[in-house]
Protein backbone atom coordinates (compact mmCIF):
# COMPACT_ATOMS: atom_id res chain seq x y z
CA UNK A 1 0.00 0.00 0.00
CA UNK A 2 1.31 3.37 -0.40
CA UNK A 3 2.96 5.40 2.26
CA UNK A 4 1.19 8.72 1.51
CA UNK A 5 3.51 10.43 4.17
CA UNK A 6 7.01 9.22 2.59
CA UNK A 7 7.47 12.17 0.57
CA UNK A 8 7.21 14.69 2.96
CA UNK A 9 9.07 12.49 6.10
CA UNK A 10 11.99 11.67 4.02
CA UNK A 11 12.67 15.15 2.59
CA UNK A 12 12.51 16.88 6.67
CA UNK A 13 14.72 13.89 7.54
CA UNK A 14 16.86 14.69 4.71
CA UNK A 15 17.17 18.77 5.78
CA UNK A 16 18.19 17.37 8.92
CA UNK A 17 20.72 15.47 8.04
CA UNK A 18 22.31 17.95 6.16
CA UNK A 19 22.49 20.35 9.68
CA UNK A 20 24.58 17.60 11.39
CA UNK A 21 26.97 17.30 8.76
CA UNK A 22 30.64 18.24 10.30
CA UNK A 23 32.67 21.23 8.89
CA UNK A 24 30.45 22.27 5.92
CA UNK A 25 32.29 24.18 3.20
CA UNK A 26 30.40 27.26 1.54
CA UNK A 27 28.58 25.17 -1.42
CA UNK A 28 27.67 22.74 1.40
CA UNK A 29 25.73 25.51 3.34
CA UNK A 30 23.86 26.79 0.34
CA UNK A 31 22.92 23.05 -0.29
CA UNK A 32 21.78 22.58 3.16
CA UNK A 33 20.08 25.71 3.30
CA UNK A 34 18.05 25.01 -0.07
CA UNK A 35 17.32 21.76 0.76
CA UNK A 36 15.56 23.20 4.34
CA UNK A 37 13.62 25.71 2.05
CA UNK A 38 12.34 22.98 0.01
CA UNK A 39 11.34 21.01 2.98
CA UNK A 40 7.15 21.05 3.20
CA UNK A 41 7.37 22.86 6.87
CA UNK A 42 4.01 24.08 6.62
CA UNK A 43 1.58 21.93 8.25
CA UNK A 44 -1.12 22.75 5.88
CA UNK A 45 1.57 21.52 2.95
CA UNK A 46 2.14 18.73 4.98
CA UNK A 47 -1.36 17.47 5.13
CA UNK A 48 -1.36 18.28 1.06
CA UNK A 49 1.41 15.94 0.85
CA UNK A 50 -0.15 13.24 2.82
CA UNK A 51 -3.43 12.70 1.04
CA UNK A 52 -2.09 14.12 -2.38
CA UNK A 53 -1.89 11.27 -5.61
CA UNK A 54 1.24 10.11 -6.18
CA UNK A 55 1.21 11.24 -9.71
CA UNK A 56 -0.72 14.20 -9.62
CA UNK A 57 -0.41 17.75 -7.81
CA UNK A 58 -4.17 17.15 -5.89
CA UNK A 59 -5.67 15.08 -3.24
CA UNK A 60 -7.72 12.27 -4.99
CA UNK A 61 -10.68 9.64 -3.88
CA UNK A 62 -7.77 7.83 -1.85
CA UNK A 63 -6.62 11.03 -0.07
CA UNK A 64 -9.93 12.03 0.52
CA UNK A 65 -10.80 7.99 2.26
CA UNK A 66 -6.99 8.28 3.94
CA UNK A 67 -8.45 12.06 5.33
CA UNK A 68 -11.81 11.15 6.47
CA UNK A 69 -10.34 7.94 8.41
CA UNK A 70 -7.96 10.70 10.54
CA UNK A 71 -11.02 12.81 10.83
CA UNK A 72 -12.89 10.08 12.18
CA UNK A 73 -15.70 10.63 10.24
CA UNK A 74 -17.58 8.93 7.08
CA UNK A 75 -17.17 9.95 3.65
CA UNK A 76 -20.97 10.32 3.60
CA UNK A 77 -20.68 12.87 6.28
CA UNK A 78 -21.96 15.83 5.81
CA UNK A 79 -18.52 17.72 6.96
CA UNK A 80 -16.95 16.44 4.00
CA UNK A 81 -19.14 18.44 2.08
CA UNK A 82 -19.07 21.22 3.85
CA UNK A 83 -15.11 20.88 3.45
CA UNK A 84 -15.72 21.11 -0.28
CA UNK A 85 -17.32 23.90 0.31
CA UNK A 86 -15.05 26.14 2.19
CA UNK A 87 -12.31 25.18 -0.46
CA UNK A 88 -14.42 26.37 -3.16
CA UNK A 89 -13.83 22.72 -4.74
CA UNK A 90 -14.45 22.56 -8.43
CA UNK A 91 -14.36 18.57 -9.12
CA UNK A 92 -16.30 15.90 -7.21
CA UNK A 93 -13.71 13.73 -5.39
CA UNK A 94 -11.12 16.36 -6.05
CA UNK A 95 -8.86 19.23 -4.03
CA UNK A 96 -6.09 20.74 -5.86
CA UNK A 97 -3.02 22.53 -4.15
CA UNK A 98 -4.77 25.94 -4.35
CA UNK A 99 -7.93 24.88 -3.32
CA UNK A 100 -6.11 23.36 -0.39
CA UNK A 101 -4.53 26.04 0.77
CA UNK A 102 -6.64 28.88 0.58
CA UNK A 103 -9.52 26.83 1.42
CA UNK A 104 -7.37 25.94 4.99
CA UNK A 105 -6.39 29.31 5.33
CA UNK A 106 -9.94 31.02 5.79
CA UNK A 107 -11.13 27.80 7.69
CA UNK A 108 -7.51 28.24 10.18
CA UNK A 109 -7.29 24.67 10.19
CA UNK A 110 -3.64 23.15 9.72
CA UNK A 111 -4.10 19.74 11.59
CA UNK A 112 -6.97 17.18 11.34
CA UNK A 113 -7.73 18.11 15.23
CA UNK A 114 -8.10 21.38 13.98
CA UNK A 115 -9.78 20.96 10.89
CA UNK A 116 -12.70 18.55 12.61
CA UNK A 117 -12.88 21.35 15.24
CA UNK A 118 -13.87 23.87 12.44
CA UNK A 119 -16.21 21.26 10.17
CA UNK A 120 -17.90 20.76 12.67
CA UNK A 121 -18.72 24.30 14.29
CA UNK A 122 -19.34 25.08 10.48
CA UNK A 123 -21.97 21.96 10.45
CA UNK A 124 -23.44 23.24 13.98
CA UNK A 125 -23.93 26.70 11.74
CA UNK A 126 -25.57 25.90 8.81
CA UNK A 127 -27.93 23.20 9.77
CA UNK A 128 -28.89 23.54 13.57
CA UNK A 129 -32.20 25.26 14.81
CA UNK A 130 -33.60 27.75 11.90
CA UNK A 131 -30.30 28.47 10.18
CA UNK A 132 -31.57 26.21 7.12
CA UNK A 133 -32.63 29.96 6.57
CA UNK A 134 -29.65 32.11 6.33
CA UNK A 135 -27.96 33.13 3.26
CA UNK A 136 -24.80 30.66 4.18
CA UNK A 137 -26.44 27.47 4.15
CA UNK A 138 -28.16 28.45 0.56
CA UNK A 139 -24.98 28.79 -0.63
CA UNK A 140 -23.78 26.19 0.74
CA UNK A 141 -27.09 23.55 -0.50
CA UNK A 142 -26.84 25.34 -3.93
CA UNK A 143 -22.96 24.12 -4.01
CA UNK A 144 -23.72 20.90 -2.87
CA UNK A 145 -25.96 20.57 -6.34
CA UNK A 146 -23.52 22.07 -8.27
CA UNK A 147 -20.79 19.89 -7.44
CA UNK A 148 -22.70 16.57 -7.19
CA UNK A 149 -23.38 17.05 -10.46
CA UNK A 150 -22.05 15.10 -13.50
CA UNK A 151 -19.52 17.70 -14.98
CA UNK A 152 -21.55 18.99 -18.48
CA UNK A 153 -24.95 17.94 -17.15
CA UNK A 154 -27.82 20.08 -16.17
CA UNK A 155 -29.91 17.98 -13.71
CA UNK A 156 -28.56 15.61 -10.75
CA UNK A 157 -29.59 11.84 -11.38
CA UNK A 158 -32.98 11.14 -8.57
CA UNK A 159 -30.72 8.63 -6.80
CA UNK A 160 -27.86 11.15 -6.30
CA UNK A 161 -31.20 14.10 -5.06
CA UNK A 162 -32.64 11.45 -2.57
CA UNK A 163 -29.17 10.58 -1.06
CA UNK A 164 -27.85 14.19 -1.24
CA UNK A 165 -31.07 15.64 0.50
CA UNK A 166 -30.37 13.17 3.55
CA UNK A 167 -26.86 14.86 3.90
CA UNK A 168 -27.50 18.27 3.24
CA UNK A 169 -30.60 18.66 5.08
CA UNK A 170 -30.88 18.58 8.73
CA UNK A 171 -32.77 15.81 10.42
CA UNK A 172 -36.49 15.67 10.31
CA UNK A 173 -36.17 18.82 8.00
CA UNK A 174 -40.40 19.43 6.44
CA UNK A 175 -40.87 17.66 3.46
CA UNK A 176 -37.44 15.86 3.04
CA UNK A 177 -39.06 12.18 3.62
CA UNK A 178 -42.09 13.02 1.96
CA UNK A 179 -40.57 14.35 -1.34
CA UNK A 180 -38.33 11.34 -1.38
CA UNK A 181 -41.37 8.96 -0.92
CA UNK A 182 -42.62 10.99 -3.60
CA UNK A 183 -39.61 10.73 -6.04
CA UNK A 184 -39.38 6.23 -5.06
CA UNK A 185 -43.37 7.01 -5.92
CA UNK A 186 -42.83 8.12 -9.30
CA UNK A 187 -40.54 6.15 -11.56
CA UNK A 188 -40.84 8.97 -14.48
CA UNK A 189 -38.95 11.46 -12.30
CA UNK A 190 -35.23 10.74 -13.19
CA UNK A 191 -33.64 13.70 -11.90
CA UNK A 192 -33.69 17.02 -11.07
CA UNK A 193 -32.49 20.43 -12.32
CA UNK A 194 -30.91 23.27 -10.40
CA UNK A 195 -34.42 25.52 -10.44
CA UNK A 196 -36.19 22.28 -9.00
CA UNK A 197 -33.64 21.78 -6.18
CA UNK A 198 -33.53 25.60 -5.28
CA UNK A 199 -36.88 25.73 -5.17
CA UNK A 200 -37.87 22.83 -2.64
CA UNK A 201 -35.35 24.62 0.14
CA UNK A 202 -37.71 27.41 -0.38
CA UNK A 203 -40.70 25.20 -0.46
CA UNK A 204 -40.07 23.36 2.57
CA UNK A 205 -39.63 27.14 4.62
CA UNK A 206 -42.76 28.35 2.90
CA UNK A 207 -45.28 25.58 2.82
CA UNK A 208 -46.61 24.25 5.99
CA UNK A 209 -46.38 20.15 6.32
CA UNK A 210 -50.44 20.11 6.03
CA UNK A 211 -49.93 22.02 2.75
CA UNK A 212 -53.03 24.47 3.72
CA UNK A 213 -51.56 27.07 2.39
CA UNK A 214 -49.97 25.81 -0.81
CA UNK A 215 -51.28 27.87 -4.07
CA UNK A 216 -51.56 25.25 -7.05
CA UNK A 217 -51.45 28.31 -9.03
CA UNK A 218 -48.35 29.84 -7.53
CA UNK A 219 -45.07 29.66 -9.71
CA UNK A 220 -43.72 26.42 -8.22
CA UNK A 221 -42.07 24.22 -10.95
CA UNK A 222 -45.14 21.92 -11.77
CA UNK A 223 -43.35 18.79 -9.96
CA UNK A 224 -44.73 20.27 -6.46
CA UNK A 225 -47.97 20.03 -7.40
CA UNK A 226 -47.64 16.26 -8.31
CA UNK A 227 -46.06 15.97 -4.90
CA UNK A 228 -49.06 18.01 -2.89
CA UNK A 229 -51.23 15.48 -5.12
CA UNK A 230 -49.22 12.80 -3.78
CA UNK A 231 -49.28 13.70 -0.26
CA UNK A 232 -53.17 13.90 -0.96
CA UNK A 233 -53.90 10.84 -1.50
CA UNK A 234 -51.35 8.96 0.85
């Protein structure tokens, strides 16, 4: 299996070496000294290096399993998400260098302790009590579309909806089950685009669980009104 810390390890071991070495002459120093600057000192370079591909300048499925297991978490969680999120991630399953380290930077995370610390404050945030409701989780549940998405496709396969809506959305959040009852309910729905998605955050803050005060002629996309018919007749 591959020793995702090697890299980093063997060139701090290396720098060190060099320090010890007796009676350096002047080309020695400048060796010694430019090996230490290449050294990945930075902790937040250090974790890049860890969970980065072997053959490629990113942190890949692998990292992102060899991450979550010093997180302690699942890669279904939620936080891992959210971690997308705060590095502005543009590929599923993906974190480049950049992303990395700015996305670190404005979280002020540098360790896993750290960085689990800050997920899940962030998770506490965005999802806890009525905050489904503040401009940062919208952001946040329109990313989480976004980049679930198949890259050049405009809706998000039903299967990937229902099992995104269990992350994303807090615990007996109105309508979640129901609308995913409704989508196992009805085979012809395959998936769903962005305008759908947006809208049922809104839909589930506006329209009360009894659906009294739901307007068939309001501008819903027309899929809510197959679900209030749904809900009718179960």
């Amino acid at each position: 299996s591959t020793n995702f810390c090697e890299m980093p390890l063997k060139d701090l071991f290396y720098g060190r070496k060099k320090e010890k070495e007796k009676a350096p002459t002047a080309v020695q120093t400048s060796s010694s000294s430019a090996a230490k600057q290449t050294a990945p000192k930075d902790p937040v370079l250090v974790m890049f290096e860890k969970y980065r591909e072997q053959d490629e300048d990113k942190i890949g499925p692998e990292g992102i399993m060899l991450l979550c297991q010093d997180l302690q978490i699942e890669p279904t969680d939620v936080k891992v998400l959210i971690l997308a999120w705060r590095l502005n991630a543009e590929t599923q399953g993906y974190f480049t260098r950049s992303e990395w380290t700015v996305g670190m930077s404005i979280l002020r995370a540098d360790s896993p302790t750290s960085l689990i610390a800050r997920l899940s404050s962030l998770d506490s945030q965005l999802r806890s009590g009525g905050a489904t409701r503040s401009p940062a989780f919208k952001e946040f549940y329109r990313f989480a579309f976004r980049f679930s998405r198949t890259p050049g496709q405009k809706a998000l396969e039903i299967d990937s909806v229902k099992a995104l809506l269990m992350i994303v959305m807090p615990s007996g959040h109105p309508h979640v089950q129901r609308l995913i009852d409704f989508f196992n309910a009805t085979p012809s729905i395959r998936g769903l685009n962005e305008d759908q998605w947006s809208s049922f955050l809104l839909f589930s803050h506006e329209i009360k669980t009894d659906l009294s005060n739901f307007d068939p002629d309001g501008a819903w996309p027309s899929m809510f009104d197959d679900y209030c018919a749904f809900c009718a007749k179960a």
